[in-house]
C-alpha atoms as a PDB file:
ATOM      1  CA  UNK A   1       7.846  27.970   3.544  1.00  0.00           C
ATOM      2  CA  UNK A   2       9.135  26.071   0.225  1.00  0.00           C
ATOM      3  CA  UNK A   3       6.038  24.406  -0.562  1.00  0.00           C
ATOM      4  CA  UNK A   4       7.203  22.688  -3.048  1.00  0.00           C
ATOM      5  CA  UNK A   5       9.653  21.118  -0.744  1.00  0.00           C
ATOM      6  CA  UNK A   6       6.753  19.946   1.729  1.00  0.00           C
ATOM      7  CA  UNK A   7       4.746  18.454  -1.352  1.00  0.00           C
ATOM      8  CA  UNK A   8       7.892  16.488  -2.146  1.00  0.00           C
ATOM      9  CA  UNK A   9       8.177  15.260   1.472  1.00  0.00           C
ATOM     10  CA  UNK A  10       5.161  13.715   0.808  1.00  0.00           C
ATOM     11  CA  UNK A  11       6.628  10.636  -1.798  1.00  0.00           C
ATOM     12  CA  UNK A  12       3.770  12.156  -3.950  1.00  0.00           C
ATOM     13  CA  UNK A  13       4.899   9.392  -6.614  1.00  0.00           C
ATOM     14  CA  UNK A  14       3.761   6.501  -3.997  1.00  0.00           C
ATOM     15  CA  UNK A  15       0.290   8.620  -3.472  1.00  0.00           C
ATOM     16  CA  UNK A  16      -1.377   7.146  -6.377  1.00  0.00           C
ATOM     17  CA  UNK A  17      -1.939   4.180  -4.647  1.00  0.00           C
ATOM     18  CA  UNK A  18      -4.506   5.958  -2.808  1.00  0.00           C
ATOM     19  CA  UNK A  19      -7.156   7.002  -4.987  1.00  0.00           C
ATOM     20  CA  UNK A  20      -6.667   3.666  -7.101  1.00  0.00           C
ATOM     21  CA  UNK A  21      -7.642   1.771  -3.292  1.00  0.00           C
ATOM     22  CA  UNK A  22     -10.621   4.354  -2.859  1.00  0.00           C
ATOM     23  CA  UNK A  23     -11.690   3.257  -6.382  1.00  0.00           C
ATOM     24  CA  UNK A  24     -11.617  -0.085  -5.438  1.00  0.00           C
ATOM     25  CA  UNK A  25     -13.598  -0.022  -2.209  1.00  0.00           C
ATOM     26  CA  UNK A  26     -16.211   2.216  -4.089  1.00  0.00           C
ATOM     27  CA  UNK A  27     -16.468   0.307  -7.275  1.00  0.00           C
ATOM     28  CA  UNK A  28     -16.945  -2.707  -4.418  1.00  0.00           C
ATOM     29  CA  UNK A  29     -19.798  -1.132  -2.647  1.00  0.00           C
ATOM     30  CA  UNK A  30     -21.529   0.110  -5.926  1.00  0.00           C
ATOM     31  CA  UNK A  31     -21.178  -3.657  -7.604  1.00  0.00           C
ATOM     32  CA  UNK A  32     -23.178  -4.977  -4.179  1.00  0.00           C
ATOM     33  CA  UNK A  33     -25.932  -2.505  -5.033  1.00  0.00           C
ATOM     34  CA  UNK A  34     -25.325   0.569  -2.306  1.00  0.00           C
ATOM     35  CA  UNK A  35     -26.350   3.906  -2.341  1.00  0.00           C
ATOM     36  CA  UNK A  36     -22.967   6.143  -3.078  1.00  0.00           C
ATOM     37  CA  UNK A  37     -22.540   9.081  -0.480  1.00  0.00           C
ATOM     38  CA  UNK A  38     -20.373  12.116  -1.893  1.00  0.00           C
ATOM     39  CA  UNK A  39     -19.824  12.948   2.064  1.00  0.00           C
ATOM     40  CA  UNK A  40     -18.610  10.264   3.019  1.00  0.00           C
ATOM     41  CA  UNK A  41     -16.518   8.908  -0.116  1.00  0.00           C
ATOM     42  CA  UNK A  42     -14.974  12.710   0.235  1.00  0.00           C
ATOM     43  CA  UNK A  43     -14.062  12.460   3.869  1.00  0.00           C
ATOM     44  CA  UNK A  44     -12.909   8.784   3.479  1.00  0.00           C
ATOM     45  CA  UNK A  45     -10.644   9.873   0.403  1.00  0.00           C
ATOM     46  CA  UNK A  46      -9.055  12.703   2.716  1.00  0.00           C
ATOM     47  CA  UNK A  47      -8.255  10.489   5.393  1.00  0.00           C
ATOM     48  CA  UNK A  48      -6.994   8.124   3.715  1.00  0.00           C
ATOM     49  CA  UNK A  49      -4.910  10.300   1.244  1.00  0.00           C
ATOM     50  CA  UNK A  50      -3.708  11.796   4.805  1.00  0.00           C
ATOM     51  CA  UNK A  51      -2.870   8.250   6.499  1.00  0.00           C
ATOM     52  CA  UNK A  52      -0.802   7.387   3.330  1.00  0.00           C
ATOM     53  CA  UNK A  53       0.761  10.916   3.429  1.00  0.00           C
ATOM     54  CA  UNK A  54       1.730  10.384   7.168  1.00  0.00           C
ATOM     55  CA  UNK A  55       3.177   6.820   6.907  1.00  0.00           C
ATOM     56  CA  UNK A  56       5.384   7.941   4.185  1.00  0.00           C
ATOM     57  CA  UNK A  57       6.345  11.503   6.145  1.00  0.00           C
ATOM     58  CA  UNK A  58       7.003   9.243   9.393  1.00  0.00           C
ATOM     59  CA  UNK A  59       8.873   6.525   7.772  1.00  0.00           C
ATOM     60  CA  UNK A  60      11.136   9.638   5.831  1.00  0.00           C
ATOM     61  CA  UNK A  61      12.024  10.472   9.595  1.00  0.00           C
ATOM     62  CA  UNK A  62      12.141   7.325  11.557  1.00  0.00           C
ATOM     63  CA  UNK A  63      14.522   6.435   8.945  1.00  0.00           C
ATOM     64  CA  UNK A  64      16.752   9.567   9.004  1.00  0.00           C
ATOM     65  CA  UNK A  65      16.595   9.597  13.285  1.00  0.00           C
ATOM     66  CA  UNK A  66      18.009   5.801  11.996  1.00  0.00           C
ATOM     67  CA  UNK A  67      20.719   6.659   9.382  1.00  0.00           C
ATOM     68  CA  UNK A  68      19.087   4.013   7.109  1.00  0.00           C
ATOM     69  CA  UNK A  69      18.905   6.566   4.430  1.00  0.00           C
ATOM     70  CA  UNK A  70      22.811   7.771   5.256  1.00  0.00           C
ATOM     71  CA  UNK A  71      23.733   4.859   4.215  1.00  0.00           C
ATOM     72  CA  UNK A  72      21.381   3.615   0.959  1.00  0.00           C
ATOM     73  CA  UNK A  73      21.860   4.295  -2.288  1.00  0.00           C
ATOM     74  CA  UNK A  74      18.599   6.547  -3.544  1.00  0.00           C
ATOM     75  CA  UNK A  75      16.708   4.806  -6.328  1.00  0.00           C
ATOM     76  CA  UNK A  76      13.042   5.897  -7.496  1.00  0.00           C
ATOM     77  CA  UNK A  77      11.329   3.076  -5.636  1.00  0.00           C
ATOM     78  CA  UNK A  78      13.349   2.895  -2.771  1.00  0.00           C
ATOM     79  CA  UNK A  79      16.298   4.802  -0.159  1.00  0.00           C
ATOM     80  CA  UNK A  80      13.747   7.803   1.150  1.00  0.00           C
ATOM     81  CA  UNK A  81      12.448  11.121  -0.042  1.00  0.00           C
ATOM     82  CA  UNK A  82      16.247  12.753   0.244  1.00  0.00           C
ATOM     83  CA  UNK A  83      14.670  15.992   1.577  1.00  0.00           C
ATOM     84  CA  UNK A  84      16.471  15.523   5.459  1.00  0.00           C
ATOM     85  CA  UNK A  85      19.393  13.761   4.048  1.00  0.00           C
ATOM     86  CA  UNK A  86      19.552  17.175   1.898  1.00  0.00           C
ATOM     87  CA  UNK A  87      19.208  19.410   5.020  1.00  0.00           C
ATOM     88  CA  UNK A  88      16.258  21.065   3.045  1.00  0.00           C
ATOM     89  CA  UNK A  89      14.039  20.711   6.294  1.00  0.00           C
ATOM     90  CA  UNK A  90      14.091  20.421   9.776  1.00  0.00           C
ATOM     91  CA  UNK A  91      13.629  16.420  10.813  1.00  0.00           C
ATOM     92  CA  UNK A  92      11.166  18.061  13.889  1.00  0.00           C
ATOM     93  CA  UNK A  93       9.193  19.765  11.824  1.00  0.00           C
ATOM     94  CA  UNK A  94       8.803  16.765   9.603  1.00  0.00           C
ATOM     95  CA  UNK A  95       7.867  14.802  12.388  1.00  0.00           C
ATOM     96  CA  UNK A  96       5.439  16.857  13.900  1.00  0.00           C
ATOM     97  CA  UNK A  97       3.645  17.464   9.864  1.00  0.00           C
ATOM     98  CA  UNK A  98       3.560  13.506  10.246  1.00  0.00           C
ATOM     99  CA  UNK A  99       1.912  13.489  13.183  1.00  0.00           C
ATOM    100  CA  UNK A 100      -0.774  16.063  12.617  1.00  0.00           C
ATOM    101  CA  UNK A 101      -1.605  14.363   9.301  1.00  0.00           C
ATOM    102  CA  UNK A 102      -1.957  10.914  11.466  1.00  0.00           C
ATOM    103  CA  UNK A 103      -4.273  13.303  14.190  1.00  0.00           C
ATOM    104  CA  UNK A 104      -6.497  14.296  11.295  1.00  0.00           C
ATOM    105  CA  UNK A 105      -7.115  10.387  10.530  1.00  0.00           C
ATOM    106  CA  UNK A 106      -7.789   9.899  13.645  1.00  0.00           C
ATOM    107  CA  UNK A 107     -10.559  12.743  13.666  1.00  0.00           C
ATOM    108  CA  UNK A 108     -12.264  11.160  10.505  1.00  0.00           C
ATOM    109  CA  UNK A 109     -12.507   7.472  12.215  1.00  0.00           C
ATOM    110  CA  UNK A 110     -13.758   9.266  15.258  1.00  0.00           C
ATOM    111  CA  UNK A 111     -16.600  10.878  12.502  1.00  0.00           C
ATOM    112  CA  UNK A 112     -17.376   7.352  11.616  1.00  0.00           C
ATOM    113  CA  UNK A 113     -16.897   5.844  14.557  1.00  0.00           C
ATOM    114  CA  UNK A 114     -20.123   8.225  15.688  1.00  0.00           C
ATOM    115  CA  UNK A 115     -22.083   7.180  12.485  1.00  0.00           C
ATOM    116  CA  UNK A 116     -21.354   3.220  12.393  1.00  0.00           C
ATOM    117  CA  UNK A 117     -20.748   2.741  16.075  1.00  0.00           C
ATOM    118  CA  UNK A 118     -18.311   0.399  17.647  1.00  0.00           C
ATOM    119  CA  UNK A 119     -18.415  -1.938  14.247  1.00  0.00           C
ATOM    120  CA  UNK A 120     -15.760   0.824  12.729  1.00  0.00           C
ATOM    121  CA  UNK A 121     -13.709   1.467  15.623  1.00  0.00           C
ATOM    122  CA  UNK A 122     -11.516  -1.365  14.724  1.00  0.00           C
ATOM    123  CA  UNK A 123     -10.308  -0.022  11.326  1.00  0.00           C
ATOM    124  CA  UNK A 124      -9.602   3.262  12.447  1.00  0.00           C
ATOM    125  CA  UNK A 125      -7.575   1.664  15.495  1.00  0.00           C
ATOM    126  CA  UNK A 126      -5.617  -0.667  13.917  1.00  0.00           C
ATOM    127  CA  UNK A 127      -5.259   1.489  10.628  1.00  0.00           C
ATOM    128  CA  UNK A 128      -3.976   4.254  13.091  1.00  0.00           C
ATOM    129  CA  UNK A 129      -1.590   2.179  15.152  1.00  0.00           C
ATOM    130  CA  UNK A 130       0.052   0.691  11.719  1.00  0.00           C
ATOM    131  CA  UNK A 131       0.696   4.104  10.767  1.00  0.00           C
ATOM    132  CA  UNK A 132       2.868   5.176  13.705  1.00  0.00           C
ATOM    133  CA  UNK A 133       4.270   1.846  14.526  1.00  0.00           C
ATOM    134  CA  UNK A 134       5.200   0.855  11.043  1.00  0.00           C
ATOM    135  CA  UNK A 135       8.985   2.460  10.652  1.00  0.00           C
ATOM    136  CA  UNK A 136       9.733   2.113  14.313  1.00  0.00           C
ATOM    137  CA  UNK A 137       8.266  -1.456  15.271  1.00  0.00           C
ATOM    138  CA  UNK A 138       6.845  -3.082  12.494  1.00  0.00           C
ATOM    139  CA  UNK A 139       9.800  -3.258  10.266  1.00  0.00           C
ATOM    140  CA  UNK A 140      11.495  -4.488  12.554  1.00  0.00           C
ATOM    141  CA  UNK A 141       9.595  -7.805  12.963  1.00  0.00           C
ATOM    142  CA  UNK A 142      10.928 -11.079  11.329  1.00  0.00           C
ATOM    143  CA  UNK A 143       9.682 -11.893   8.620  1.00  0.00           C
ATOM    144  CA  UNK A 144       6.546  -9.934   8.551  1.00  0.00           C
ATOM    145  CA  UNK A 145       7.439  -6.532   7.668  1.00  0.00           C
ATOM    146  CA  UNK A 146       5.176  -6.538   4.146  1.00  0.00           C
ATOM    147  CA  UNK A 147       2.154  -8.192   5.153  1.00  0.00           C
ATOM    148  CA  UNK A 148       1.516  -6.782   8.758  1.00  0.00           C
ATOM    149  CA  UNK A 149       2.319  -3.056   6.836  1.00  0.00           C
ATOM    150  CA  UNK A 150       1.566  -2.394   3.890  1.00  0.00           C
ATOM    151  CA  UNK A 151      -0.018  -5.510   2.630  1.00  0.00           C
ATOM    152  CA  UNK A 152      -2.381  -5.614   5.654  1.00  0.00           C
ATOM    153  CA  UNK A 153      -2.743  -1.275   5.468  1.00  0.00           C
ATOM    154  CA  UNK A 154      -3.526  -1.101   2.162  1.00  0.00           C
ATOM    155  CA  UNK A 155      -5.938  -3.917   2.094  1.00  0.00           C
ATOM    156  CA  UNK A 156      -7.602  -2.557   5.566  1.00  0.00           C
ATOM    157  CA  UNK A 157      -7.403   0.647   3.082  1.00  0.00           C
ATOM    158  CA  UNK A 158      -9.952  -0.772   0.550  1.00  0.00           C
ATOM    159  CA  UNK A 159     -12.084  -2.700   3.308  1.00  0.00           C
ATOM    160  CA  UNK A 160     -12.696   0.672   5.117  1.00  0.00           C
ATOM    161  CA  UNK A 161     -13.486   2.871   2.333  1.00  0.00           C
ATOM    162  CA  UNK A 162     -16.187   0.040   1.451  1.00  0.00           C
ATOM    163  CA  UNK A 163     -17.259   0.228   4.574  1.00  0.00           C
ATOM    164  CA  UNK A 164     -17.811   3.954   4.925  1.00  0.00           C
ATOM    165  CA  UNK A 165     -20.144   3.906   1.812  1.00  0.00           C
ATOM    166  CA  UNK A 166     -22.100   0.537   3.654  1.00  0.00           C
ATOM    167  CA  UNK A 167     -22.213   0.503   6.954  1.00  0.00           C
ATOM    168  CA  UNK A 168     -21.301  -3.808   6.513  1.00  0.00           C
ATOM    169  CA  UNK A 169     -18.316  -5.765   6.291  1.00  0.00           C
ATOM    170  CA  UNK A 170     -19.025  -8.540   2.835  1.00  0.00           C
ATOM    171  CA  UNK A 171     -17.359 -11.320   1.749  1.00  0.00           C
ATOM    172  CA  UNK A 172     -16.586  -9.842  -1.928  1.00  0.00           C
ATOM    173  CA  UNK A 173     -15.127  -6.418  -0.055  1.00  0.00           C
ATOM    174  CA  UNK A 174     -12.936  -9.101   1.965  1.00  0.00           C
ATOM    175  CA  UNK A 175     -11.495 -10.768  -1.353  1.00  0.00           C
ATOM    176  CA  UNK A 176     -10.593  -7.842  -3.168  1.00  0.00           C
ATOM    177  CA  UNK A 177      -9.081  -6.113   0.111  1.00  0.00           C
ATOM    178  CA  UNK A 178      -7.020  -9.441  -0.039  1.00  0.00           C
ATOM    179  CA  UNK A 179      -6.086  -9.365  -3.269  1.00  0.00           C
ATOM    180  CA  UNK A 180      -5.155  -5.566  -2.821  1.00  0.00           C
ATOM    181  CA  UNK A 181      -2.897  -6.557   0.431  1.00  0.00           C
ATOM    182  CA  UNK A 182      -1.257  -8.907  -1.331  1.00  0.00           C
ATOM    183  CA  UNK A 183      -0.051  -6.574  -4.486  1.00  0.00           C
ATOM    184  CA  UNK A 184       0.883  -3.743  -1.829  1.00  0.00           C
ATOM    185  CA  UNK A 185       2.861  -6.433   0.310  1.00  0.00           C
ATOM    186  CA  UNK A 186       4.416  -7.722  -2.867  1.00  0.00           C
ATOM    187  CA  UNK A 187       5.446  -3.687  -3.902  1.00  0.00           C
ATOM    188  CA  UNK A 188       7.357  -3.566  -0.381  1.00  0.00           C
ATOM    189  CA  UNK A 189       8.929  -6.350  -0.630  1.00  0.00           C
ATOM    190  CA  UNK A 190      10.393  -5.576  -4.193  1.00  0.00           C
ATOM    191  CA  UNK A 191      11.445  -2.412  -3.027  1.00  0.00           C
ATOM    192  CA  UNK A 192      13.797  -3.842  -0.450  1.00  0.00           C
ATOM    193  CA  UNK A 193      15.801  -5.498  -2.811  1.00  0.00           C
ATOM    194  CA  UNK A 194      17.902  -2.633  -2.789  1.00  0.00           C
ATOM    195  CA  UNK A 195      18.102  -1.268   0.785  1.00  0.00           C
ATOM    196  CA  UNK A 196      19.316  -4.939   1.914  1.00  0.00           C
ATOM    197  CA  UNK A 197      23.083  -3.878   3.779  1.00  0.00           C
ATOM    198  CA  UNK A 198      21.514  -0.192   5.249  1.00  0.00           C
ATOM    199  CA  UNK A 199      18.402  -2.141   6.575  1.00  0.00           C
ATOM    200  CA  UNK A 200      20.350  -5.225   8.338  1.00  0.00           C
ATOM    201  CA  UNK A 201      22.857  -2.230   9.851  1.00  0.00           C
ATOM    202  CA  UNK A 202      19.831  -1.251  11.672  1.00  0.00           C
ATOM    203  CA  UNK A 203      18.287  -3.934  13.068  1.00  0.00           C
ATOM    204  CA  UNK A 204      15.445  -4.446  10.201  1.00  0.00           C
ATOM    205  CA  UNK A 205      14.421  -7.843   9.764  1.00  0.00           C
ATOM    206  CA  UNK A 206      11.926  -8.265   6.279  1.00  0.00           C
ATOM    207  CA  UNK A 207      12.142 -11.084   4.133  1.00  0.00           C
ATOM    208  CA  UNK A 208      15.065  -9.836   1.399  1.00  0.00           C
ATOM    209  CA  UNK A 209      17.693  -9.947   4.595  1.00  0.00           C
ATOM    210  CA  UNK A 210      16.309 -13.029   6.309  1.00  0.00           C
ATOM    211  CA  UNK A 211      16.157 -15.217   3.178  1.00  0.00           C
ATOM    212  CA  UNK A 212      18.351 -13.879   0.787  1.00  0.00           C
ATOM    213  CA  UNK A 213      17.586 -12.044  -2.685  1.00  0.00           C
ATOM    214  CA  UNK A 214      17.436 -15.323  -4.050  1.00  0.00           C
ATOM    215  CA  UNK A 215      14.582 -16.867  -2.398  1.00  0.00           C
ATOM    216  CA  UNK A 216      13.330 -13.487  -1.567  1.00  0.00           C
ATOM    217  CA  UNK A 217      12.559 -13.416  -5.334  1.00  0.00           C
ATOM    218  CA  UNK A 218      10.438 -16.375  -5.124  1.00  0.00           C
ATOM    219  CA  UNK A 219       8.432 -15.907  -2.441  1.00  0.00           C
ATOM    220  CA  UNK A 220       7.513 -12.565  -4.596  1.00  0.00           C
ATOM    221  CA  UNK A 221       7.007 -14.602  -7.639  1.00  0.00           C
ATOM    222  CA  UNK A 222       4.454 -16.365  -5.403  1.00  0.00           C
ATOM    223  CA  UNK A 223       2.854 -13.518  -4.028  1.00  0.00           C
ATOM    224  CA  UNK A 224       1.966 -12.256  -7.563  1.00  0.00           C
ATOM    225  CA  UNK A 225       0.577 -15.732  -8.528  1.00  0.00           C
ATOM    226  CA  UNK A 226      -1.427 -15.825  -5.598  1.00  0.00           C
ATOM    227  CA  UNK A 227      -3.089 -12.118  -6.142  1.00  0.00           C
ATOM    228  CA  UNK A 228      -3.842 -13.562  -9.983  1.00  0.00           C
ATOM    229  CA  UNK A 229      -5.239 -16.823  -9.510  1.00  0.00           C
ATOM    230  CA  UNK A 230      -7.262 -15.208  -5.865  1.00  0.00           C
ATOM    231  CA  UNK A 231      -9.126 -13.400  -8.789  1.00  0.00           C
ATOM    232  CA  UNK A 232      -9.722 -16.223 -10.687  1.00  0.00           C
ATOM    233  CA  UNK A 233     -10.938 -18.192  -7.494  1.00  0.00           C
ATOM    234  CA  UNK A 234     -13.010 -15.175  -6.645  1.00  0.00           C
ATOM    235  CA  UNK A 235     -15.022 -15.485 -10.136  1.00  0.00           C
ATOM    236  CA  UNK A 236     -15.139 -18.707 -10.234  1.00  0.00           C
ATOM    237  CA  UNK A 237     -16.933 -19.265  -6.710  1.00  0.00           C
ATOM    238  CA  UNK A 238     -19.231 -15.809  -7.420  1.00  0.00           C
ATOM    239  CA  UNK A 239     -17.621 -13.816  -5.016  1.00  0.00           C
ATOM    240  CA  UNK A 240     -16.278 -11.557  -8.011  1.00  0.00           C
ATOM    241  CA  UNK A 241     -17.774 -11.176 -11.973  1.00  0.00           C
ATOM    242  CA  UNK A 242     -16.998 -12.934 -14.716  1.00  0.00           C
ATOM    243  CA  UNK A 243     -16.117  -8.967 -16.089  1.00  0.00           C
ATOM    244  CA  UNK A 244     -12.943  -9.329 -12.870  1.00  0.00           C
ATOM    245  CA  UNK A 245     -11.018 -11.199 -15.444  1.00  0.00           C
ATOM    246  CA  UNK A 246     -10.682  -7.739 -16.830  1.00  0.00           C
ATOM    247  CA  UNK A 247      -7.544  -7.588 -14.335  1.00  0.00           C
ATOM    248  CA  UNK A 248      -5.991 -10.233 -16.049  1.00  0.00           C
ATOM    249  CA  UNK A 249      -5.195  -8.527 -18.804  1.00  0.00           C
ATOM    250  CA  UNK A 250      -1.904  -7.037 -16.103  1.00  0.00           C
ATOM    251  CA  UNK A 251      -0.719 -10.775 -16.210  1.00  0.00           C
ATOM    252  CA  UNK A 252       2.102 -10.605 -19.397  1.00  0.00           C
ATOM    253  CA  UNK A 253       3.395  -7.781 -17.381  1.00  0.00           C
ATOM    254  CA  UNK A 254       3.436  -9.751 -14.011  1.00  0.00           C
ATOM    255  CA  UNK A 255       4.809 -12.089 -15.802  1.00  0.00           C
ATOM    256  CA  UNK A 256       7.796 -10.093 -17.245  1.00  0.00           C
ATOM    257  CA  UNK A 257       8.704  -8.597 -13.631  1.00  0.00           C
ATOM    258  CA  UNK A 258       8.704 -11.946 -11.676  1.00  0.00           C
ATOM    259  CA  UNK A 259      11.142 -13.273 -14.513  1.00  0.00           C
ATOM    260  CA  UNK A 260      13.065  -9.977 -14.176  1.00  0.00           C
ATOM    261  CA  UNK A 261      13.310 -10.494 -10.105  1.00  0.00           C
ATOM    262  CA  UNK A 262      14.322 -13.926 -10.522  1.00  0.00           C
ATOM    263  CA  UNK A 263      16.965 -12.722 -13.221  1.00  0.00           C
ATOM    264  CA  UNK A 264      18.576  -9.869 -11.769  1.00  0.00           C
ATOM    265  CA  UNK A 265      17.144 -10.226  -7.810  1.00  0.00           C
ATOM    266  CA  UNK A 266      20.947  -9.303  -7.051  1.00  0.00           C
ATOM    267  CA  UNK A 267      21.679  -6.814  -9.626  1.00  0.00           C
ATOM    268  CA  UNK A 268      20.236  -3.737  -8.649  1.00  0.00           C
ATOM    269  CA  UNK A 269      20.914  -1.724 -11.251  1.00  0.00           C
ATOM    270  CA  UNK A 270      19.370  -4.565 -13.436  1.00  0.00           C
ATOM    271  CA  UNK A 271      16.482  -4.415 -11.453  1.00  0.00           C
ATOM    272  CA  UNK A 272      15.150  -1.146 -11.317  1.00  0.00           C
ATOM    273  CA  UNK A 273      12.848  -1.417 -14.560  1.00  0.00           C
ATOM    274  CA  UNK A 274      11.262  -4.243 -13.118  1.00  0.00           C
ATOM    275  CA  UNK A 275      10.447  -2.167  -9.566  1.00  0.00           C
ATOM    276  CA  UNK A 276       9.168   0.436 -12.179  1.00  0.00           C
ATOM    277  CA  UNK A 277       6.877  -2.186 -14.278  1.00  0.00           C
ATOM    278  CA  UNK A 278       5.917  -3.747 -10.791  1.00  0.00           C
ATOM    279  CA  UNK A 279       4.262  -0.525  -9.687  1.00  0.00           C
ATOM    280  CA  UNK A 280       2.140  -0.360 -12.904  1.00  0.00           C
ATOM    281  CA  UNK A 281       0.976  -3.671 -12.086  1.00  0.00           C
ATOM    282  CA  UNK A 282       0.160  -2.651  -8.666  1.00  0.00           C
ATOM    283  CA  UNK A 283      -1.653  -0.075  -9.898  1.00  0.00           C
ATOM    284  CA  UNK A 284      -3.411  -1.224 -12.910  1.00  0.00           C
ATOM    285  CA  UNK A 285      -4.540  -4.248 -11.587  1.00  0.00           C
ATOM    286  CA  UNK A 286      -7.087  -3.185  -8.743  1.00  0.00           C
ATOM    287  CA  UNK A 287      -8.176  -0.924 -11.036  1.00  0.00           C
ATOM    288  CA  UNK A 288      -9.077  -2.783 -14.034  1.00  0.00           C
ATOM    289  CA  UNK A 289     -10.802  -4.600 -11.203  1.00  0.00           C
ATOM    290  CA  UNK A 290     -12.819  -1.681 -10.120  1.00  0.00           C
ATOM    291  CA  UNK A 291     -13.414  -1.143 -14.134  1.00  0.00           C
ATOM    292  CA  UNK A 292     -14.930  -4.766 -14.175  1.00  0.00           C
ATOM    293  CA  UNK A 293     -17.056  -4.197 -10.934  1.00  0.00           C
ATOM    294  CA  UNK A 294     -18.483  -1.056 -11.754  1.00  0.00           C
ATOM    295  CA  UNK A 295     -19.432  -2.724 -15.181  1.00  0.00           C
ATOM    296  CA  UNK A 296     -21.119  -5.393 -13.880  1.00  0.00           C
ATOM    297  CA  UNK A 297     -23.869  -3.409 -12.393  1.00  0.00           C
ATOM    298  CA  UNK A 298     -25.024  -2.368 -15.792  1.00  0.00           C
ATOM    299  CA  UNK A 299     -25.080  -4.988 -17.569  1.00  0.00           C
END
């Protein structure tokens, strides 16, 4: 077994998303004053490292079984792993790894499900039925496709590691899930830009194909805004700290990638540095949250 092969499989360049949304729903929990628990940050890390790790190993097939990625042109941010398109492994094996990572999720929720009762069995539900249905079904919706997957999975992400350290559901844990679904949603949706002709061949339906590149760029350009000034909001009302602002220190490069998109939205080649800047503000801006959360407790 080339094990190098299987980590690759995994996307492990998209993984990083992970432990910055653990971060956040910890640094969440802390800033409202609870107790942390090693046990269950560790099992809530592992499950959702392996939900992450599954969506991406699933979607690698679903689109292969599809001939999506026969027909895209690879970029970093976009077209599939290239492992199956490669012949380097078997597309049943890949499935089945999928689907054992999702039945190890599923063991975890069941964990919680035990410890916090029926309050938790709708996260691991719905987070487990947007991990199999997501390549097959979801992206496949009108219109849709980045909120109801990865905006909404990502954000349900955040809201269930918080609530594996509390036991509650809180408004502030609600906001910065939101905020977090809407950044995720927005990375998607960039990263269709390029897959536009294989995806329509297919059936897909997301926003890029139904409106265009064009106006597909805007409707990004307002997705960012709204993540930035749903931070603001959230100080200003006292859901978040003053110390949230922190995050807004990401805006010159938000800034630079929605003028990119709107610049180049049908230029790919044009566009790929922006994709590339977009995940750092993906990335940098929940955490600088988490930074400003965790902060705020001590002072």
């Amino acid at each position: 077994m080339n094990l190098k092969v299987w980590f690759l499989e995994t996307r492990p360049n998209f993984l990083l998303l992970t432990p910055v949304c653990t971060i956040t729903g910890v640094a969440t929990s802390l800033y409202l004053a609870f107790p942390f628990n090693w046990l269950h940050f560790t099992l809530a890390f592992v499950g959702a490292l392996l939900a992450h790790i599954s969506t991406n190993v699933l979607n690698d097939y679903f689109d292969y079984k599809s001939g999506i990625d026969l027909r895209t042109k690879r970029t970093p941010f976009s077209g599939g792993s290239g492992i199956l398109t490669s012949g380097l492994l078997e597309p049943k094996r890949v499935y089945l790894f999928g689907i054992a990572c999702l039945f190890l999720v599923i063991l975890i929720g069941i964990y919680f499900v035990f410890i916090y009762k029926l309050s938790m069995l709708p996260i691991v539900v719905l987070g487990a039925l947007l991990v199999f249905s997501y390549t097959p079904y979801i992206t496949k919706l009108p219109g849709i496709t980045e909120i109801l997957g990865p905006g909404l999975g990502f954000g349900l992400m955040v809201l269930g590691i918080f609530f594996t350290q509390t036991g509650v559901y809180s408004m502030t844990a609600i906001v910065v899930s939101f905020i977090v679904g809407l950044l995720v949603a927005n990375l998607l949706l960039l990263n269709e830009f390029p897959d536009v002709e294989a995806d329509k061949s297919t059936g897909r339906k997301h926003l890029p194909i139904i409106l265009g590149r064009k106006k597909a760029a805007k409707v990004y350009c307002s997705i960012t805004g709204l993540a930035y000034i749903s931070i603001i909001v959230g100080v200003l009302v006292g859901t978040l700290p003053l110390l949230g602002l922190l995050s807004l220190v990401t805006l010159p490069l938000g800034i630079k990638v929605m003028k990119g998109v709107l610049n180049y939205h049908s230029k790919i080649d044009f566009l790929i540095p922006y994709l590339a800047t977009n995940v750092f503000v993906v990335l940098l801006v929940p955490f600088l949250l988490s930074i400003g959360l965790i902060i705020s407790v001590y002072v």
